[in-house]
Protein backbone atom coordinates (compact mmCIF):
# COMPACT_ATOMS: atom_id res chain seq x y z
CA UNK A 1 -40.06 144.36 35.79
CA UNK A 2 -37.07 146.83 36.12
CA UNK A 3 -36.18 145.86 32.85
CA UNK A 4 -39.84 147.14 31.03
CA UNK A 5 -39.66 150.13 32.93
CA UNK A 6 -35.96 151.18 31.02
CA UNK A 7 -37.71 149.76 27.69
CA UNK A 8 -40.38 152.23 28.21
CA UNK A 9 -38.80 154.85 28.95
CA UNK A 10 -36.26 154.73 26.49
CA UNK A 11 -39.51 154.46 24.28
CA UNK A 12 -40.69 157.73 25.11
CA UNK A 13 -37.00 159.18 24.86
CA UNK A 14 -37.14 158.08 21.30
CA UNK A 15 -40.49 159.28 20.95
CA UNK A 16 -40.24 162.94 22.37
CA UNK A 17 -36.55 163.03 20.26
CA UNK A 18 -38.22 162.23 17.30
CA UNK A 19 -41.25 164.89 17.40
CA UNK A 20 -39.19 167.84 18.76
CA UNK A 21 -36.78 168.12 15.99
CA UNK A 22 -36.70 170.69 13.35
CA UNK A 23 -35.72 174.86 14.82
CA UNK A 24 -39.20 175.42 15.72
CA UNK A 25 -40.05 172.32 17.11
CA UNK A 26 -42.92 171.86 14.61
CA UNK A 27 -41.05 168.42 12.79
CA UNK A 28 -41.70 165.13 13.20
CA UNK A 29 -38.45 162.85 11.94
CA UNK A 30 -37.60 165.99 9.73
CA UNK A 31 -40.29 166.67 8.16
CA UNK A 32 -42.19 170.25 8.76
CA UNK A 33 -45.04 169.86 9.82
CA UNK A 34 -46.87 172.38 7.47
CA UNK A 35 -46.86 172.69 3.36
CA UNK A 36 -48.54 170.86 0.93
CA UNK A 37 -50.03 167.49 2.38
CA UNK A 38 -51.19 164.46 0.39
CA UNK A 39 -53.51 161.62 2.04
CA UNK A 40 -52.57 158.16 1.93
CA UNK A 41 -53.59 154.70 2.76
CA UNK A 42 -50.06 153.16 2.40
CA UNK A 43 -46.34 154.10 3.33
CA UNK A 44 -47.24 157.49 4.67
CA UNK A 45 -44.64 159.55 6.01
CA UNK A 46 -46.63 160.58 9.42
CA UNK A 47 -49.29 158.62 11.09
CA UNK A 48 -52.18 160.93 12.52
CA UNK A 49 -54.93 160.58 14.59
CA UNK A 50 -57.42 163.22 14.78
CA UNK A 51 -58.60 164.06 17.96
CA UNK A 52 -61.17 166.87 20.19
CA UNK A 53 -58.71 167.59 22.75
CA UNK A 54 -54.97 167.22 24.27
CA UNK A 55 -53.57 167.44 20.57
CA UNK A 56 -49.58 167.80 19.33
CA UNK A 57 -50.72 170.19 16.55
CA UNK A 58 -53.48 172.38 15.65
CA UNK A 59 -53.81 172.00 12.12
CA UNK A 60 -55.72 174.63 10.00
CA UNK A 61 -56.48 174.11 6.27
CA UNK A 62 -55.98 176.33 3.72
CA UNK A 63 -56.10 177.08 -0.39
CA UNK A 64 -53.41 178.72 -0.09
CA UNK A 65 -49.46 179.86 1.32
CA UNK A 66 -49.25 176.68 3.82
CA UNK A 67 -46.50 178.57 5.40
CA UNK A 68 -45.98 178.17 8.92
CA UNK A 69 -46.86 175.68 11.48
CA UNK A 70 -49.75 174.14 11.19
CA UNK A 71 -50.94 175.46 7.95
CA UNK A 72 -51.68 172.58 5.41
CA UNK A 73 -53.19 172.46 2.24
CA UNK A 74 -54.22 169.19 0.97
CA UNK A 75 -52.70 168.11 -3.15
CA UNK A 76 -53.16 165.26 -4.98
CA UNK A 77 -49.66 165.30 -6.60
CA UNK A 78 -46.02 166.78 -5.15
CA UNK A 79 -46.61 167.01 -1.69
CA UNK A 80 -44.46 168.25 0.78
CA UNK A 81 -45.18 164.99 3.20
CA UNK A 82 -47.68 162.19 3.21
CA UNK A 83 -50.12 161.41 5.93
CA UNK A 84 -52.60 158.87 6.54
CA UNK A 85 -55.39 158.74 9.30
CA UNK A 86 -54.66 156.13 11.51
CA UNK A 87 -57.00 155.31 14.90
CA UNK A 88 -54.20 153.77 17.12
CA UNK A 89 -50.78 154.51 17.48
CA UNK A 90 -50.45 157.74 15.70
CA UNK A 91 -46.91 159.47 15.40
CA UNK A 92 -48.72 163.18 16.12
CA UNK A 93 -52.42 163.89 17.41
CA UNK A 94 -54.05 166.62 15.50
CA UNK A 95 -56.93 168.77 15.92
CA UNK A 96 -58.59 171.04 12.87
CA UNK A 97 -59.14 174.42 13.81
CA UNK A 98 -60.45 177.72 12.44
CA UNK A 99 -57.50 179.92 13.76
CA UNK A 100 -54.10 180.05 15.65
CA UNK A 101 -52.38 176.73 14.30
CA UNK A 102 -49.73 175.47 15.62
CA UNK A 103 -48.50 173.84 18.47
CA UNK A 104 -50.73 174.00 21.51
């Protein structure tokens, strides 16, 4: 029992260590989490889940000057990262918005 309790919470150690990198804290394993963003079924570089409410990122899209947190415009070719839309066990929870992107 003890022994599932470290496991788990070195499991959300690992977790929170891996989302709050970057100067800004808006990275996830390196990657900043705005730019140009292509959509993928396979190998993507972030798994995300997109959800109403409670997310890690407010995401806005745009046709232009992805720029700052939040801010992604979707490509077909040279992206900046790769996503795909998962339903369980996303890396980041994200929730489109009209205005202030970012973290919440």
């Amino acid at each position: 029992m003890k022994l599932g309790l470290v496991a788990l919470g070195l499991g959300v150690l690992v977790a929170n260590m891996a989302w709050a990198d970057g100067p800004d804290g808006c990275a996830f394993n390196g990657i900043d989490l705005y730019g140009d963003v292509e959509i993928v079924t396979s190998f993507p570089d972030v798994k995300v889940q997109i959800v109403t409410s409670f997310p890690d990122l407010n995401v806005q899209m745009v046709d232009s000057l992805p720029d700052s947190c939040g801010l992604w415009k979707i490509v077909t070719s040279l992206p900046d990262f790769k996503i795909q839309y998962v339903d369980r066990f996303p890396d980041i929870k994200i929730q489109f918005v009209d205005s202030f992107p970012g973290l919440p």
